[in-house]
Each structure stands twice: as C-alpha cells, then as structure tokens.
Protein backbone atom coordinates (compact mmCIF):
# COMPACT_ATOMS: atom_id res chain seq x y z
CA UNK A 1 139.88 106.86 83.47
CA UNK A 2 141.03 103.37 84.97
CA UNK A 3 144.17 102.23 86.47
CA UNK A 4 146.06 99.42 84.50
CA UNK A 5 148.39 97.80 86.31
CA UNK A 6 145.80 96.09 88.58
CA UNK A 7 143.96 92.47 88.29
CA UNK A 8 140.24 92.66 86.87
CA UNK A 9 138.18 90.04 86.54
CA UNK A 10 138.02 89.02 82.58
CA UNK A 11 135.63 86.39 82.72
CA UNK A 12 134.42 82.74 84.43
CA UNK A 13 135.44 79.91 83.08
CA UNK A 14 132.74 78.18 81.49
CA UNK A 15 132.99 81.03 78.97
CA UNK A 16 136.55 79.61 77.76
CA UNK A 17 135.18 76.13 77.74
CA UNK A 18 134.67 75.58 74.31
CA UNK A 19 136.16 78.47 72.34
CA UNK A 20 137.89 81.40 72.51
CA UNK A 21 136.49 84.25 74.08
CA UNK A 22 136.64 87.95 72.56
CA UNK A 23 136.52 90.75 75.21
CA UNK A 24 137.61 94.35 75.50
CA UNK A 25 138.76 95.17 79.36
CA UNK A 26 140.35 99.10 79.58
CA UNK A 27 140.35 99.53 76.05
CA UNK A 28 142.53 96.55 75.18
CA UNK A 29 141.11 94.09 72.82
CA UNK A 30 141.70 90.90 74.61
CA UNK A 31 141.20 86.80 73.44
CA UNK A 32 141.24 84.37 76.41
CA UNK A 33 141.37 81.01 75.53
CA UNK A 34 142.83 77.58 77.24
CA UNK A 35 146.02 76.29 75.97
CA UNK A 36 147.51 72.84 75.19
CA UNK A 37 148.31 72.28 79.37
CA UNK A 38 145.07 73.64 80.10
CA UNK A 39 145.99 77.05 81.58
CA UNK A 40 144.25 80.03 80.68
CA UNK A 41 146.39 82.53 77.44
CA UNK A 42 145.38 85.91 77.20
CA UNK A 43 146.65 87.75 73.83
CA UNK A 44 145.85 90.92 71.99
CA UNK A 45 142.73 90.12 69.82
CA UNK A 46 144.41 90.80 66.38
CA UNK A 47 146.15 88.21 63.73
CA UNK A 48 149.24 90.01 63.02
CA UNK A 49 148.96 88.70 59.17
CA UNK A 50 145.90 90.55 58.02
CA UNK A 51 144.48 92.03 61.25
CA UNK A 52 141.24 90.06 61.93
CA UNK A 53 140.50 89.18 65.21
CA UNK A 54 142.05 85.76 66.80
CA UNK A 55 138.68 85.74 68.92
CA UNK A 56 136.76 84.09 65.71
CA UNK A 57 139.30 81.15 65.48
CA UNK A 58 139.84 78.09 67.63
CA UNK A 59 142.52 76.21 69.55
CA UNK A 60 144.27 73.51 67.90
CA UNK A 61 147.19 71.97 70.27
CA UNK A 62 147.15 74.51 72.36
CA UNK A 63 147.82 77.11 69.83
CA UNK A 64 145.04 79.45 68.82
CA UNK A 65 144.45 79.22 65.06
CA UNK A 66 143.44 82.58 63.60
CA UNK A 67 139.73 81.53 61.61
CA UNK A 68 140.63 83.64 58.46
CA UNK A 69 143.66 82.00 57.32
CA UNK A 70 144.92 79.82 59.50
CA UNK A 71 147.74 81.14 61.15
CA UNK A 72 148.69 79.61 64.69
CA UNK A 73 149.92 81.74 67.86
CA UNK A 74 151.62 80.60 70.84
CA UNK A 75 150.39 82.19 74.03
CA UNK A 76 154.02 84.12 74.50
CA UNK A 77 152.50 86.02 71.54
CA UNK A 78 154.63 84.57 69.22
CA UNK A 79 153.36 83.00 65.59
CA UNK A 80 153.95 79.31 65.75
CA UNK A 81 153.27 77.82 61.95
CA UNK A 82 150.92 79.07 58.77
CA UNK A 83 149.61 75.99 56.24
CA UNK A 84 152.39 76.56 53.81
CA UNK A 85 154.01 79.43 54.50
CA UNK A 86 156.96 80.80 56.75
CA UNK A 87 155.78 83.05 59.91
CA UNK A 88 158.52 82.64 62.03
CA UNK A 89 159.70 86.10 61.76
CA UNK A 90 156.67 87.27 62.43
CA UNK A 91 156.32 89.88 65.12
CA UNK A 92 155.25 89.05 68.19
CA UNK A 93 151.57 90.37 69.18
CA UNK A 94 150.76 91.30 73.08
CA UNK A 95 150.33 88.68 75.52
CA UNK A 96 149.02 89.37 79.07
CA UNK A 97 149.42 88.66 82.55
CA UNK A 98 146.26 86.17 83.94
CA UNK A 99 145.34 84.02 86.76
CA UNK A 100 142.75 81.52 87.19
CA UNK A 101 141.17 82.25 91.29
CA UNK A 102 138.44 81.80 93.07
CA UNK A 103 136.74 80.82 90.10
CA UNK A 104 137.20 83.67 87.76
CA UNK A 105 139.49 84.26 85.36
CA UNK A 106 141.45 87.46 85.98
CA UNK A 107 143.77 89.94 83.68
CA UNK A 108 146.32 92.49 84.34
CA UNK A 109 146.03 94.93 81.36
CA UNK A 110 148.89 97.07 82.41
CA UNK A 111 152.49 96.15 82.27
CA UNK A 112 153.24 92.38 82.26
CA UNK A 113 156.32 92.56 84.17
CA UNK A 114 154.75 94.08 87.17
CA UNK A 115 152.00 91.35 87.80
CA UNK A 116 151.85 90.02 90.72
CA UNK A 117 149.59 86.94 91.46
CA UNK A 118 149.90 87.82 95.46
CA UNK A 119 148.18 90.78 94.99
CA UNK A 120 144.62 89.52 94.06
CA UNK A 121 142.94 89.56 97.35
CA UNK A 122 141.85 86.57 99.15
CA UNK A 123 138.40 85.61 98.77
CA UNK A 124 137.46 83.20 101.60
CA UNK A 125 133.86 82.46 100.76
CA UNK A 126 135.30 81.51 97.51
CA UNK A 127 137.36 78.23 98.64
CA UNK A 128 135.24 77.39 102.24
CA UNK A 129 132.72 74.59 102.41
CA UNK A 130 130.82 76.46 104.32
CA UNK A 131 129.92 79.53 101.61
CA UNK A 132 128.28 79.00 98.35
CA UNK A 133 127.76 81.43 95.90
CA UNK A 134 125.93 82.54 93.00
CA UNK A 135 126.21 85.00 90.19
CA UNK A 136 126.07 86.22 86.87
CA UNK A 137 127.70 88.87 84.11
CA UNK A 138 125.92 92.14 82.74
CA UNK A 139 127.09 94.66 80.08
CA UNK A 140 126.56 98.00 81.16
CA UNK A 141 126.74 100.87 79.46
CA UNK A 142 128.13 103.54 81.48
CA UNK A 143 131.23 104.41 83.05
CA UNK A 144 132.39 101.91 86.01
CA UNK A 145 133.04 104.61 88.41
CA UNK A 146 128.92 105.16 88.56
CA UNK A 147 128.51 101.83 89.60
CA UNK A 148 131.07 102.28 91.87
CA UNK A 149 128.74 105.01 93.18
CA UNK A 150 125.67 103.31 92.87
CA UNK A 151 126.88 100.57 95.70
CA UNK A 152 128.81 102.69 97.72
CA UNK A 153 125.47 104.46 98.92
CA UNK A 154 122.73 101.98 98.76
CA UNK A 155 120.20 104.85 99.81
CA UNK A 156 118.84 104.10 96.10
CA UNK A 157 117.39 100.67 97.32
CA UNK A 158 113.98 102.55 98.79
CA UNK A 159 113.54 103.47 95.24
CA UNK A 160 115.16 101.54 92.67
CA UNK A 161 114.44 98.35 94.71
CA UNK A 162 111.31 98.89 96.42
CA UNK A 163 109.27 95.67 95.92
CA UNK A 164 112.15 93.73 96.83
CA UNK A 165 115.34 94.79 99.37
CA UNK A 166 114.09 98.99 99.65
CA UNK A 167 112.46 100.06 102.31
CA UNK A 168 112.26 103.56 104.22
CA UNK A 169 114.24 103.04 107.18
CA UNK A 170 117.37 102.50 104.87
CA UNK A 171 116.70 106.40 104.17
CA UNK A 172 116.59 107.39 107.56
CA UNK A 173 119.79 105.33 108.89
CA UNK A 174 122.69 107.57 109.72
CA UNK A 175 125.58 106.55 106.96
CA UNK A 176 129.29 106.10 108.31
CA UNK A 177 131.96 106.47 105.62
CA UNK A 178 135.77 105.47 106.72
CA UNK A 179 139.16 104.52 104.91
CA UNK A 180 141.33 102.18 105.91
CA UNK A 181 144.18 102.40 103.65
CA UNK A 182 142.82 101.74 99.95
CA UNK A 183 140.28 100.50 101.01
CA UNK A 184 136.77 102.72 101.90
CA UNK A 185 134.15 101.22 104.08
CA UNK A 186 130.31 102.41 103.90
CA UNK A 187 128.20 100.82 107.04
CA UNK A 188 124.51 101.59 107.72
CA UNK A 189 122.39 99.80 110.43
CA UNK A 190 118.66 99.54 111.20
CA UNK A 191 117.05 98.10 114.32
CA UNK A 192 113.86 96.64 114.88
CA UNK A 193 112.61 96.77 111.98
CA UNK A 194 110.49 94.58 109.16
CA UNK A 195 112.55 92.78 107.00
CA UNK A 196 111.96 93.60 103.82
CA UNK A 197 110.76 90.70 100.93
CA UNK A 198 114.35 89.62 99.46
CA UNK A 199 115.08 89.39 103.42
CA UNK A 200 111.93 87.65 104.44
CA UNK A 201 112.54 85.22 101.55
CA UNK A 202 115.59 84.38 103.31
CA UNK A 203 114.60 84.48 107.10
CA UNK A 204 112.50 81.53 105.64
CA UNK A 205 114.80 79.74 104.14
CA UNK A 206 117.28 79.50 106.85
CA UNK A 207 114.49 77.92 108.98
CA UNK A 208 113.43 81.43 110.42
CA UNK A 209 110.05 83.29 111.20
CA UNK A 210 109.79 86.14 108.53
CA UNK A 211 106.76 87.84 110.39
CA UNK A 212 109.15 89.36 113.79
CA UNK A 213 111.12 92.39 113.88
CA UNK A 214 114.90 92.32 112.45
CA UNK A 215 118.26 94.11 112.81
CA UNK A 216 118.82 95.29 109.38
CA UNK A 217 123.18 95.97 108.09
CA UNK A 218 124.64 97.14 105.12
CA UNK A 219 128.55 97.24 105.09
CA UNK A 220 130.17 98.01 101.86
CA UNK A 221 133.73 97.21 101.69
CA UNK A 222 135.36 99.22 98.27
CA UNK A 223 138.92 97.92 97.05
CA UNK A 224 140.87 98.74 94.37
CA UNK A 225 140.59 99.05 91.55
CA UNK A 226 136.74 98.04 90.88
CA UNK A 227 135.58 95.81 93.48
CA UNK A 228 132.88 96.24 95.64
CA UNK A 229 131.98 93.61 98.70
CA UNK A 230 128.92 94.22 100.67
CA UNK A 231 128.08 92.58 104.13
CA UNK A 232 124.41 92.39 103.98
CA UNK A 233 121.99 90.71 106.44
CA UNK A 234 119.26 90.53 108.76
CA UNK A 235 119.03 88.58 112.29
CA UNK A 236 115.69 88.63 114.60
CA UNK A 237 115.87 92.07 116.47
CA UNK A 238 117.21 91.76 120.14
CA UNK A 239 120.00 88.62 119.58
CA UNK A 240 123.01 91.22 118.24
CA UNK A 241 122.38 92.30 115.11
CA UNK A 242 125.49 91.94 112.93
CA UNK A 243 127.18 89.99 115.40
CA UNK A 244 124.41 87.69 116.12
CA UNK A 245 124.68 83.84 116.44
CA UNK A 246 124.16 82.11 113.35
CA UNK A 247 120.94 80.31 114.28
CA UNK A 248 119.51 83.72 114.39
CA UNK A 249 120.22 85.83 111.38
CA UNK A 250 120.59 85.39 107.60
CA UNK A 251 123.66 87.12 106.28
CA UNK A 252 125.61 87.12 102.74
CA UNK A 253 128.35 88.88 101.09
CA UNK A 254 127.14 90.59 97.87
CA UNK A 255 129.90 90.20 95.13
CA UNK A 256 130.43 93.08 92.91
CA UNK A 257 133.41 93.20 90.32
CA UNK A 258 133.25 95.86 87.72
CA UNK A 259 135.89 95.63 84.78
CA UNK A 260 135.34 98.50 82.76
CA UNK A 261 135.48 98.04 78.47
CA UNK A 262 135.51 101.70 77.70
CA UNK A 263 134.98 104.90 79.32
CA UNK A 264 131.56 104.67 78.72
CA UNK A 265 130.73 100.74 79.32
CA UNK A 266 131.41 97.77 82.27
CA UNK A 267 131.65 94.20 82.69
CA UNK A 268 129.38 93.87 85.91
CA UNK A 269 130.16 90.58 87.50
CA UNK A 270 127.78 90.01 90.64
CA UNK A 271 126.77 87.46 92.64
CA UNK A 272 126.02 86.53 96.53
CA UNK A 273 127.99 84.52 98.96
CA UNK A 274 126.19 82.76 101.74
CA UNK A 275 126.79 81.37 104.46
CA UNK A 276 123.75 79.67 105.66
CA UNK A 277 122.09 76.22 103.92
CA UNK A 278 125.51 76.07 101.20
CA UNK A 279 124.50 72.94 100.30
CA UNK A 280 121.33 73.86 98.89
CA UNK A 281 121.60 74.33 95.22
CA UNK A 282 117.81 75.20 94.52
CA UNK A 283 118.47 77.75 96.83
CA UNK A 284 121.20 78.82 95.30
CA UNK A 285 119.37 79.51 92.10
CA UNK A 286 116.57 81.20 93.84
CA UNK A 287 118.57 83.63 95.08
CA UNK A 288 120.83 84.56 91.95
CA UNK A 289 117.44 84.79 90.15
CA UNK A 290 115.72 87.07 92.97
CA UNK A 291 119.20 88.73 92.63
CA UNK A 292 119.22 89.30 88.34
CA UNK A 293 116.04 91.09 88.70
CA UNK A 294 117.45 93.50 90.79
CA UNK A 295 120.82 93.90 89.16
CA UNK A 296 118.90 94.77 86.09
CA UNK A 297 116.84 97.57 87.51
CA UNK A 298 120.44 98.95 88.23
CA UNK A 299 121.22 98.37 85.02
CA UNK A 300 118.41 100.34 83.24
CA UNK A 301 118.94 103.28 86.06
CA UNK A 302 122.55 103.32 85.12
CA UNK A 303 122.74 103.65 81.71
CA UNK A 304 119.96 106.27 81.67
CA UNK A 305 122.18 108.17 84.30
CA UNK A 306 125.21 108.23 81.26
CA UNK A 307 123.62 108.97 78.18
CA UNK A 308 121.90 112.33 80.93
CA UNK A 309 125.70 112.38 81.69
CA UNK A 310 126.94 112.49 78.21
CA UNK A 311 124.07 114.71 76.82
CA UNK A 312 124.97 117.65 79.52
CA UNK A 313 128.89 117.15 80.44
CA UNK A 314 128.41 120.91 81.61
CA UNK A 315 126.43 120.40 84.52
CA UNK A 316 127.95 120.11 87.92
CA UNK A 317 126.68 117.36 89.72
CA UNK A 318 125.61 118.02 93.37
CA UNK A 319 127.36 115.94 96.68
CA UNK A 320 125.80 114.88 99.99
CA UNK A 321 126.76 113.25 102.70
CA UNK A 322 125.25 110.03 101.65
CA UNK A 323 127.52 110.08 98.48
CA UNK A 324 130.93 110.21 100.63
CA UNK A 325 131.54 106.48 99.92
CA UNK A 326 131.76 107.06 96.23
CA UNK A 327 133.52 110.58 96.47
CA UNK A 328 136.35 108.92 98.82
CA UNK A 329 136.54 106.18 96.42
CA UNK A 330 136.88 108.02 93.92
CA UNK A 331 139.58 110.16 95.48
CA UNK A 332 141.70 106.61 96.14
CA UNK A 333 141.44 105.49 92.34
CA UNK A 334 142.46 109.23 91.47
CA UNK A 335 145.58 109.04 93.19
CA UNK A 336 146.11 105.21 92.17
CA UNK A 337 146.19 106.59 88.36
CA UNK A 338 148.49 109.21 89.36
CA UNK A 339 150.81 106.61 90.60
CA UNK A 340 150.73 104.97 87.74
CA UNK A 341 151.41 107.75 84.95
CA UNK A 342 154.42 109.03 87.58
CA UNK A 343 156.01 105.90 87.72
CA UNK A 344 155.49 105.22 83.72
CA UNK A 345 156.97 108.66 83.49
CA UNK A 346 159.67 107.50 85.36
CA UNK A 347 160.43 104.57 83.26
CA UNK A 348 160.36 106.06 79.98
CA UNK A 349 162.98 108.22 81.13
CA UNK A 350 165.55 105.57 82.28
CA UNK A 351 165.02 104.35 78.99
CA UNK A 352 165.70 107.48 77.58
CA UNK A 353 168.73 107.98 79.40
C-alpha cells in the first residue's frame, strides 16, 4: 500500500525533547529518541529481552533504557549492558535510517543501506529569513492515499470549507493536471474575484484592502512518496495574479506531509509557509489556528469517507476530470511500489544464488 524505501516525516522535534517517542510509520513500530551526541536514533520499538516496548523507557547516556527491566540499547541496535546480567550476545534489534531537516525529523522505513540523505527534497522556505512557517500534527484515520486525493483537487473547499477559504468560483475554474517526472502538478486560477475570509484575513494583514477584487491560484505540487505542496494566494485583480509584485498579493505555500501508520490511518503533518510579515509571530499563530480548524473539517470528512470505504469495498468508485490529480498520483506511487518489490525480488535472488 506504501512504498518503503523513501524518507517520511516521523515527527518534529520538540516531541523527542524530553523522552522517547513511540510511533508506528508503514507498519513498523518505531522509537525515536536523542542519543548521548545529541543526534536523533530510530530503533524497532521492542526490548529484545521480554518484548515490551523501548518507547516506555528513557535515555540514560545516550543509550535508551528499556522501562521494564532495565536493559540498555545502543542506537546500532545492539544491547549495551543489563543491571547484573550479561546481554552482550544479545541479538541485535532493527535500527533505521533518519535525518534531522528542515525542522522535522525524518525516517526511511525501507532498507537501511539504500538511504540516501540527498534525496529529501530541498525545502527553501524552511531555511530563508524571509519565510516563516507554521504547523501542526493530526491522526487520521484513513488510508493516506485519500488525503492524497483530498488535496490534489481542492474542488471540496466550496463545501467542506465554506465559511472560510470555499467559495463558488473555485467550482467553476477549469482544472489543469500535468506530470513532470514524479512529480504531478494540479493548477486552478480565478480572476476578479472576492477573496474569500481566510484570504481577506490575510489581504489585511499584509497591509492590504480586503474589500477589492482579487486574482485567486491554487497550484498543488504532489511528490513522492506522500507530500503534497500547494502554492496558494491572492493579489488585487489587474497587477498579475500569480506573478504579481509582492506589495500586491498575499501568497503561502501550504505544507502537507502524510506518513501513513497503517493501511487504514496517517500522520498528517501540515502547516503554511509565508512569505509576507515572517517576522510576525502573532501572526504566525493566527494563521496555524485559522488553519487547524480547517484541517480538522478534513479530518472528520476523511475518516467518514473510510469507514463508507471499508463498509462497501464492492463499490466502484466513480472518476472525473477534477479527480485526475489524485488518479495520476496515484498511478506514480503504483509504479514506485512496483519498483520496489522488482528490485527486492532481485536481491533475494543474488542471495539465493
């Protein structure tokens, strides 16, 4: 259902800052914690003495000390020492492949050897000065790939978000779907007209009238194996839309990372880059709140969507045009999971041989 030898995001990390943190990410059971030179360990969440999970311990020199009977792992996976007993010969438990970017921490649950650091994409708003961003985490239970879905045709914003970002005209804006390699690209664009109250809200804070006519975009960038990136904006009508001078338009970068747990349940990471007033922290928190709210009415959409899902796995669910951002994205995960079992196929039988 998920391809494995990718980078997710596992967490942030201020939820590592005091103890060890428990999470399952494609169906592995996971620990993250910090270790003695401050680095984040990732290691499968199980004591190899009598099974419990390492999450429910603590770090003591670095090592993380199992909290039912003490025994201490090194993050290699290895035991380290047991209050009077030899557990050197224990055998070693997983350990996996992280990175600490951009402020997230981020695991490869696929095969350690092929991890590659280089190939978590570059996240400029993440390191400029001249971004700041805002976000939170959400458990969500259905499968990622509907999320996926859900943001790769934002026609559901008219009526899932209608007191705050929906409004009509997003219905009645042509849709242009394109690949460029992995990657599939959703755009939508409205002209001239009212900018709807999230928008407003922000028109206002970057010093602009919220009462005039606006260019309205929506570009949603899919990568990968989960991650969605949406330009989103608005700029007074008549100065160039998307590509109008900063002075006139308010534009962010909505962050989506999904991780999935299970086939059934995500780790929704989301949040908004912007580029306008970064130094603003109240503003910052206005907007991740404004935000929240309507992350959650995804949320309760979502899950209602799976258990309908679940409850009727006979049904054949009907495609439009609008849903060809999802369907190609989709197709590109398909084939990225083919990859993978071929070329685990592949190894197994040099093994073999």
């Amino acid at each position: 259902m998920f391809p494995k030898n990718t980078w997710y995001v596992a967490c942030t990390p201020d939820e590592i800052a005091d103890k060890p943190l428990g999470r399952q990410i494609c169906g592995e059971k996971i620990v993250f914690y910090r270790a003695g030179d401050g680095k984040v360990a990732a290691l499968e969440d199980f004591c190899p003495h009598r099974g419990a999970p390492l999450s429910l311990g603590f770090v003591r020199d670095g090592d993380l000390v199992c909290g039912y009977h003490g025994l201490q792992m090194g993050c290699d996976g290895k035991t380290v020492a047991m209050p009077g007993q030899r557990v050197r010969g224990f055998p070693c438990i997983r350990s996996y492949a992280v990175e600490e970017r951009y402020g997230f921490i981020w695991i490869w649950p696929g095969d350690k050897e092929l991890a590659d650091p280089a190939l978590i994409h570059h996240l400029e708003w993440a390191v400029s000065p001249e971004w700041a961003y805002g976000g939170g985490l959400y458990h969500i239970n259905c499968e990622y790939r509907l999320m996926i879905d859900n943001l790769m045709d934002l026609t559901h914003e008219t009526y899932v978000h209608s007191t705050s970002i929906g409004q009509k005209e997003i219905d009645e804006a042509p849709v242009s779907t394109r690949t460029e390699g992995d990657t599939v690209i959703t755009s939508r664009f409205m002209e001239n007209i009212s900018a709807p109250p999230f928008w407003a809200m922000a028109l206002r804070a970057n010093g602009l009238p919220d009462d005039q006519p606006v260019d309205r975009w929506q570009i949603c960038h899919f990568t990968p194996p989960s991650h969605v990136l949406i330009e989103v904006g608005v700029a007074l009508a008549g100065k160039g839309g998307y590509h109008a001078a900063p002075e006139f338009k308010a534009s962010s970068i909505v962050v989506d990372f999904i991780t999935p747990e299970t086939d059934t349940s995500h780790w929704y990471f989301w949040g908004m880059a912007r580029n306008f007033r970064p130094g603003d922290p109240e503003l910052t928190v206005q907007i991740r709140e404004g935000q929240g709210k309507i992350f959650g009415e995804d949320r309760e959409m979502l899950e209602r969507q799976q258990r309908n899902l679940l409850e009727h796995p006979q049904r054949k669910l009907l495609m439009l045009n609008i849903d060809a951002g999802g369907v190609q994205s989709r197709r590109v995960l398909d084939r990225l999971m083919m990859q993978e079992r071929e070329a685990e196929q592949a190894r197994q039988a040099t093994r073999i041989a």
